[in-house]
N, C-alpha and C. Protein backbone atom coordinates (compact mmCIF):
# COMPACT_ATOMS: atom_id res chain seq x y z
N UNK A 1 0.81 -1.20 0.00
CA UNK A 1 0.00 0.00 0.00
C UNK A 1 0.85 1.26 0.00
N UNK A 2 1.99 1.22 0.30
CA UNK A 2 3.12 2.72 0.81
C UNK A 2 3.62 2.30 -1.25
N UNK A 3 3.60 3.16 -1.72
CA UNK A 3 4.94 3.01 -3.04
C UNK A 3 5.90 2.86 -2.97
N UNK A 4 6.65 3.42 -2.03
CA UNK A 4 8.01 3.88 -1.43
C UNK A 4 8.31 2.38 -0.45
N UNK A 5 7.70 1.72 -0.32
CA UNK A 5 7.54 0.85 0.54
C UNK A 5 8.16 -0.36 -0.02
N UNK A 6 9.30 -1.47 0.53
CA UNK A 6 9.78 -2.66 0.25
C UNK A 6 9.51 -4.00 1.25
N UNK A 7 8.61 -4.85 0.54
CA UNK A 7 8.34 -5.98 1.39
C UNK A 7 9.65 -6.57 1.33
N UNK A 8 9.79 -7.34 2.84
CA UNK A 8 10.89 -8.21 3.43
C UNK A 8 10.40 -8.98 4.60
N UNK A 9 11.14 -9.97 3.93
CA UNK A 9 10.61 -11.33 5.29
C UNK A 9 12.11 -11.43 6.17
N UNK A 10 11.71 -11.28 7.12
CA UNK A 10 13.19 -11.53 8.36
C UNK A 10 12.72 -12.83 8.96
N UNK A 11 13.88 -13.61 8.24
CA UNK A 11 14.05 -15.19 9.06
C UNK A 11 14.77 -15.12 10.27
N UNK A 12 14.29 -15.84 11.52
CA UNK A 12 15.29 -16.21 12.14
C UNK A 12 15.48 -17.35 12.68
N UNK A 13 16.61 -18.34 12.30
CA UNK A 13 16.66 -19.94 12.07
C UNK A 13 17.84 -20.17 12.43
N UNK A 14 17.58 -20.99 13.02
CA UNK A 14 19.06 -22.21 12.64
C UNK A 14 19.39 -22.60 11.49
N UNK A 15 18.88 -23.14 10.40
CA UNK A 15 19.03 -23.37 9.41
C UNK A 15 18.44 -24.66 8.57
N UNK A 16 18.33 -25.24 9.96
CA UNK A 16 17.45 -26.69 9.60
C UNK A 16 16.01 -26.89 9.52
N UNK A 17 15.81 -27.25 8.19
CA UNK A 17 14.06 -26.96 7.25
C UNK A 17 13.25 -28.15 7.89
N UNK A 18 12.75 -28.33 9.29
CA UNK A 18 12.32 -29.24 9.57
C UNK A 18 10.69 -29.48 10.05
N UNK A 19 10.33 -28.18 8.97
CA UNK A 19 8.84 -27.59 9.53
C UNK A 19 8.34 -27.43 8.34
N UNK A 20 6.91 -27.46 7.79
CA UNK A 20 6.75 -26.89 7.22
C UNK A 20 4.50 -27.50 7.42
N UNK A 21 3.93 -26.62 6.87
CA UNK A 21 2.66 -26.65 6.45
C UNK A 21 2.00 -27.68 5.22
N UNK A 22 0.91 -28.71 6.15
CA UNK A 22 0.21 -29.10 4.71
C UNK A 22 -0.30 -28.79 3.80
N UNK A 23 -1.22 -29.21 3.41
CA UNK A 23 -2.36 -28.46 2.00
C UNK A 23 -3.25 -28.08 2.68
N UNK A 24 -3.67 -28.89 3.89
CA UNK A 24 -4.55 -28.28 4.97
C UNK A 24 -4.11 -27.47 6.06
N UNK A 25 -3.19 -26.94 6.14
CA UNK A 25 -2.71 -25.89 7.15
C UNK A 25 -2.17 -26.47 7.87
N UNK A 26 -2.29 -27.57 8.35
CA UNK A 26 -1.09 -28.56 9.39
C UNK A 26 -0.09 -28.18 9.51
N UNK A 27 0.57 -28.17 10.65
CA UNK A 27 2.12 -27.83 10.96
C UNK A 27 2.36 -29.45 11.35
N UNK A 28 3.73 -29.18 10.20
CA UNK A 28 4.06 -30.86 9.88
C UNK A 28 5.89 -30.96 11.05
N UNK A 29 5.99 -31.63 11.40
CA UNK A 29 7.98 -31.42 12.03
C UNK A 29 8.11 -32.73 12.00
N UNK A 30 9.26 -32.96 10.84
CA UNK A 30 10.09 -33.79 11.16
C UNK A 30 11.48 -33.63 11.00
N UNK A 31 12.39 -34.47 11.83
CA UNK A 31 13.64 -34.71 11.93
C UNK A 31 14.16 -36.22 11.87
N UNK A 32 15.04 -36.21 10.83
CA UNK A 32 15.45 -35.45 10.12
C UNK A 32 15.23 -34.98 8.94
N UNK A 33 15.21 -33.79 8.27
CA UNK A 33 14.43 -32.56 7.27
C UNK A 33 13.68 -33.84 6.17
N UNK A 34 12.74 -33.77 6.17
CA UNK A 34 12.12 -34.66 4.97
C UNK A 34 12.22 -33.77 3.72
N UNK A 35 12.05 -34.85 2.91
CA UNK A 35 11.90 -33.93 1.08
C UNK A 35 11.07 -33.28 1.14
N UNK A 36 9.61 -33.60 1.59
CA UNK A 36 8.87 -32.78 1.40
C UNK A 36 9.12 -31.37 2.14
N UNK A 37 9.41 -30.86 3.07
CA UNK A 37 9.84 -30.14 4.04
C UNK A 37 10.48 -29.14 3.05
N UNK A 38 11.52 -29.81 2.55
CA UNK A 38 12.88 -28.87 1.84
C UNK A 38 11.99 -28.80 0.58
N UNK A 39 11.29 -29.23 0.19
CA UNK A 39 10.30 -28.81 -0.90
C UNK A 39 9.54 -27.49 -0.97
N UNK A 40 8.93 -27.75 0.15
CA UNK A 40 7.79 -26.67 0.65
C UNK A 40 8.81 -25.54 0.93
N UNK A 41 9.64 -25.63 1.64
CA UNK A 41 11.15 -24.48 1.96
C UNK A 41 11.52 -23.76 1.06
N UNK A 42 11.59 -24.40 -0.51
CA UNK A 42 12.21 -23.60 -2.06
C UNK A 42 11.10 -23.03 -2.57
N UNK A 43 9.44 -24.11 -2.08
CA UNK A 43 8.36 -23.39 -3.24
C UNK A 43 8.20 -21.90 -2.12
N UNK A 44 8.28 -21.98 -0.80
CA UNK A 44 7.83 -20.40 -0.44
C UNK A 44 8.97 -19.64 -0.24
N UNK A 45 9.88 -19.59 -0.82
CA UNK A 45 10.82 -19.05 -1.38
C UNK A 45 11.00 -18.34 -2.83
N UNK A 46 10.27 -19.23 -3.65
CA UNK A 46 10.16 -18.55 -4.85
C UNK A 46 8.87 -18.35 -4.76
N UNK A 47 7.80 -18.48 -4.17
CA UNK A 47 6.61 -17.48 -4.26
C UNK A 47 7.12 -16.09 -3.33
N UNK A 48 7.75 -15.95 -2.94
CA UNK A 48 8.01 -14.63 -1.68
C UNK A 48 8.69 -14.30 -3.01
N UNK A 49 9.85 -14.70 -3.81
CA UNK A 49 11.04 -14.05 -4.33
C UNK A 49 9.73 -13.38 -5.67
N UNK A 50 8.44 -14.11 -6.16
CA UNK A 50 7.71 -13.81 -7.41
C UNK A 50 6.35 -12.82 -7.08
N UNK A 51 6.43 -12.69 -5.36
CA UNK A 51 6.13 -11.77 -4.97
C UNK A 51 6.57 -10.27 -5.22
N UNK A 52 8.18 -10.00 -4.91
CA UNK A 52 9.14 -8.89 -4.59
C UNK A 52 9.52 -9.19 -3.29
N UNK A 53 9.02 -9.86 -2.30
CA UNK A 53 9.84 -10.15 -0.97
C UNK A 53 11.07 -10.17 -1.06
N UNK A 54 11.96 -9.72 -0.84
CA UNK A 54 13.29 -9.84 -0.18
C UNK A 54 13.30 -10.35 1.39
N UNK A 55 14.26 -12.08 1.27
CA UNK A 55 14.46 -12.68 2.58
C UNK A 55 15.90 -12.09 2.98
N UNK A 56 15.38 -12.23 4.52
CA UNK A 56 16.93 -11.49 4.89
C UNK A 56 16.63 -12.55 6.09
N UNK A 57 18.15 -13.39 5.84
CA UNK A 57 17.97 -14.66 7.20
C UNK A 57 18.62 -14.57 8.36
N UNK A 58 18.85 -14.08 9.04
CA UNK A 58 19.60 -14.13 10.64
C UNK A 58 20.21 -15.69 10.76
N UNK A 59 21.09 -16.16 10.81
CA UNK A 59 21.10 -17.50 10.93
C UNK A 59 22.11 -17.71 12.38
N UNK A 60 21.51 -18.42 13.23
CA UNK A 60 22.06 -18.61 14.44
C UNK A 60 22.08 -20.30 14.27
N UNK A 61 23.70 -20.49 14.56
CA UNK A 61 24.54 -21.56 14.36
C UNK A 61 25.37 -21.72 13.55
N UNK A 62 26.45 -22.47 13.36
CA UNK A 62 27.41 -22.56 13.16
C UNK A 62 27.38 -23.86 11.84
N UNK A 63 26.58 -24.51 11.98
CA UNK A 63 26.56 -25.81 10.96
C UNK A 63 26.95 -25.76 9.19
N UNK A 64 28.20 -25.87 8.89
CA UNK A 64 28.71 -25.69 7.36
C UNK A 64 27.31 -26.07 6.38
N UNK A 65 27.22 -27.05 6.61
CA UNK A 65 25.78 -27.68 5.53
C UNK A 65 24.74 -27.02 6.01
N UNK A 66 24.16 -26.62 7.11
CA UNK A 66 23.00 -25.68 7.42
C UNK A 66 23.32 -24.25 6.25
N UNK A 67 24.52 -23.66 6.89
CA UNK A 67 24.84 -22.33 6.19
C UNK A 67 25.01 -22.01 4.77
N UNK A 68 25.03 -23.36 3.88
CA UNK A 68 25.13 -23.28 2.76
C UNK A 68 23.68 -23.71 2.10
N UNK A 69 22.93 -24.02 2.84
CA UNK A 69 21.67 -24.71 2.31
C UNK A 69 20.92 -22.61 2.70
N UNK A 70 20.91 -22.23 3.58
CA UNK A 70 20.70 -21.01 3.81
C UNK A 70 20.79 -20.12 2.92
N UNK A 71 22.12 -20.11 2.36
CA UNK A 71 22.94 -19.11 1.43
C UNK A 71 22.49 -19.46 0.21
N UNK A 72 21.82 -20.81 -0.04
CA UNK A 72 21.33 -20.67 -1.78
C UNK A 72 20.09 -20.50 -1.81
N UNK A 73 19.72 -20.55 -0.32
CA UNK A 73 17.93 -20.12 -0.31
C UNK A 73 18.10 -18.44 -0.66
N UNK A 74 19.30 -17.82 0.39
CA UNK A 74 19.19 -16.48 0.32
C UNK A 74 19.53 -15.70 -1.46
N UNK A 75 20.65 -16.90 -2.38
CA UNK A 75 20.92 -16.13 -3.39
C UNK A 75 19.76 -16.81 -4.23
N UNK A 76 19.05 -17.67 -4.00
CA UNK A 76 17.87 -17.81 -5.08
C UNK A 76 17.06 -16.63 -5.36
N UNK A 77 16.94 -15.90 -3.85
CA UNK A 77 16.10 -14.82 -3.76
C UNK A 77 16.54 -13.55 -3.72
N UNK A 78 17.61 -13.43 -3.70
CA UNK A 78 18.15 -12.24 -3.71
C UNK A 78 18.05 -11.39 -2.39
N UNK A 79 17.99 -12.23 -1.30
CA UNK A 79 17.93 -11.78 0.08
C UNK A 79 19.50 -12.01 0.65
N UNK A 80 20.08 -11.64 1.96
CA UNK A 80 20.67 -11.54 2.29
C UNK A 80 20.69 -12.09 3.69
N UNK A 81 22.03 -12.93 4.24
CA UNK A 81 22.25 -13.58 5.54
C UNK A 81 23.53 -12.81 6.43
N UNK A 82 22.28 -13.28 7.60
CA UNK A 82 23.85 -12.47 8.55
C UNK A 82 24.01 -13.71 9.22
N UNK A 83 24.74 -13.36 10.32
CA UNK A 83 25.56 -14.65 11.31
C UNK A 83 25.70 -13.90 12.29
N UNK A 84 24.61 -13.36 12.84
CA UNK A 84 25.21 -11.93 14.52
C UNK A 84 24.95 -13.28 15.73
N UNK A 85 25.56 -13.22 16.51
CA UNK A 85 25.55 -13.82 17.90
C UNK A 85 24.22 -13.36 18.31
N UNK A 86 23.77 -14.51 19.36
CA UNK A 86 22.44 -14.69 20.16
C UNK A 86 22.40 -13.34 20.88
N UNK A 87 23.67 -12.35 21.56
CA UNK A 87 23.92 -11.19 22.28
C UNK A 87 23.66 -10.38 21.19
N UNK A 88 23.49 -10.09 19.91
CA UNK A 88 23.45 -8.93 19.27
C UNK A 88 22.38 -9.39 18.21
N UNK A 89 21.65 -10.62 17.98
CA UNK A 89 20.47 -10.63 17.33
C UNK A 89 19.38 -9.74 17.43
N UNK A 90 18.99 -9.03 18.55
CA UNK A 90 17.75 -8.04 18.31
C UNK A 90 18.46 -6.81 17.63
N UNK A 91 19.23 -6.15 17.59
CA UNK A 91 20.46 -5.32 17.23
C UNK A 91 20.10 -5.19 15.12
N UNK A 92 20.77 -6.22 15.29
CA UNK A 92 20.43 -6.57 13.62
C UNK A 92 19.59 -6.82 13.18
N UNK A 93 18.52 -7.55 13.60
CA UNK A 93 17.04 -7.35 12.78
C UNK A 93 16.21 -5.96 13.03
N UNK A 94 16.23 -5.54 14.08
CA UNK A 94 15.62 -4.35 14.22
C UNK A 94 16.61 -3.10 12.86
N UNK A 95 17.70 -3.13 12.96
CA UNK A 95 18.34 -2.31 12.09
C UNK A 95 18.44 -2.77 10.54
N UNK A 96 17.86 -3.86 10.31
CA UNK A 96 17.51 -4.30 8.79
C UNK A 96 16.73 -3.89 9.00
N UNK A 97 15.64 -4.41 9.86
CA UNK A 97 14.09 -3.28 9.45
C UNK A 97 13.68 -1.61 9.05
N UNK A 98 14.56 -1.30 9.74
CA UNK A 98 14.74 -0.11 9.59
C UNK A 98 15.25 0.67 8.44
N UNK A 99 16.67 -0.29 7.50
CA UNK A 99 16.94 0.16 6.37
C UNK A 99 16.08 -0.44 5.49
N UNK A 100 15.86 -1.24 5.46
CA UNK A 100 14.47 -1.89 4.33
C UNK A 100 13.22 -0.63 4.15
N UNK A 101 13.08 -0.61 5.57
CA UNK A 101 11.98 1.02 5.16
C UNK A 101 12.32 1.95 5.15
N UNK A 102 13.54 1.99 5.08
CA UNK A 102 13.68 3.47 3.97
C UNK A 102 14.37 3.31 2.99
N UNK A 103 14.07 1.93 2.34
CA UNK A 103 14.39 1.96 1.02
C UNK A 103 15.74 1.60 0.52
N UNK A 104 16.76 0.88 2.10
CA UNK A 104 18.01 0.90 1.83
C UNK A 104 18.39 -0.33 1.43
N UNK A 105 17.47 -1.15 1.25
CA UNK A 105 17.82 -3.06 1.49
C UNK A 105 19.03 -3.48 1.01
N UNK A 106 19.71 -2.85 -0.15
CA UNK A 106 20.96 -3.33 -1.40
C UNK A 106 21.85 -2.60 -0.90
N UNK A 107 21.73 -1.65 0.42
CA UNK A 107 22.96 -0.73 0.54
C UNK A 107 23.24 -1.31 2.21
N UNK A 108 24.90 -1.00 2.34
CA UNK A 108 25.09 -1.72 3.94
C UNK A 108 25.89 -0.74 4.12
């Protein structure tokens, strides 16, 4: 509704896709990540990205294969990941929010 205005989804995850929604609204969890899971994970990813959403993921943990499964969610979409410590996580999402509305999302 704003023109000036940029939708953005702020993740904040570990990294592991072990959730996701049925066809009937169900909240589904399993471990460890089912296909379907990591399915549902890429299709609302590219509906947000065929939206204009820009994801911006906070990712808390350390896991090499988490962080890379993250990082091609984030460059599918053209969103962006940080890695701030559990002590400075409110810090950084509040201050992405803030440049996103005013229009700064591509600038750091």
């Amino acid at each position: 509704h704003h023109p000036d205005g940029e939708s953005v989804v702020l993740v904040v995850t570990d990294g592991e896709p072990t959730a996701h929604l049925d066809e009937g609204g169900q909240a589904l969890f399993t471990y460890p990540p089912a296909r379907a899971t990591i399915r549902a994970t890429v299709a609302e990813v590219d509906a947000l990205t065929r939206y204009g959403a820009a994801i911006n993921v906070f990712m808390l943990g350390e896991d090499p294969g988490l962080a890379r499964f993250v990082d091609a969610l984030a460059r599918r979409n053209g969103g962006r990941v940080f890695s701030p410590s559990a002590d400075h996580l409110g810090s950084y999402v509040v201050n992405d929010y803030l440049r996103a509305r005013r229009g700064q999302r591509g600038r750091r």
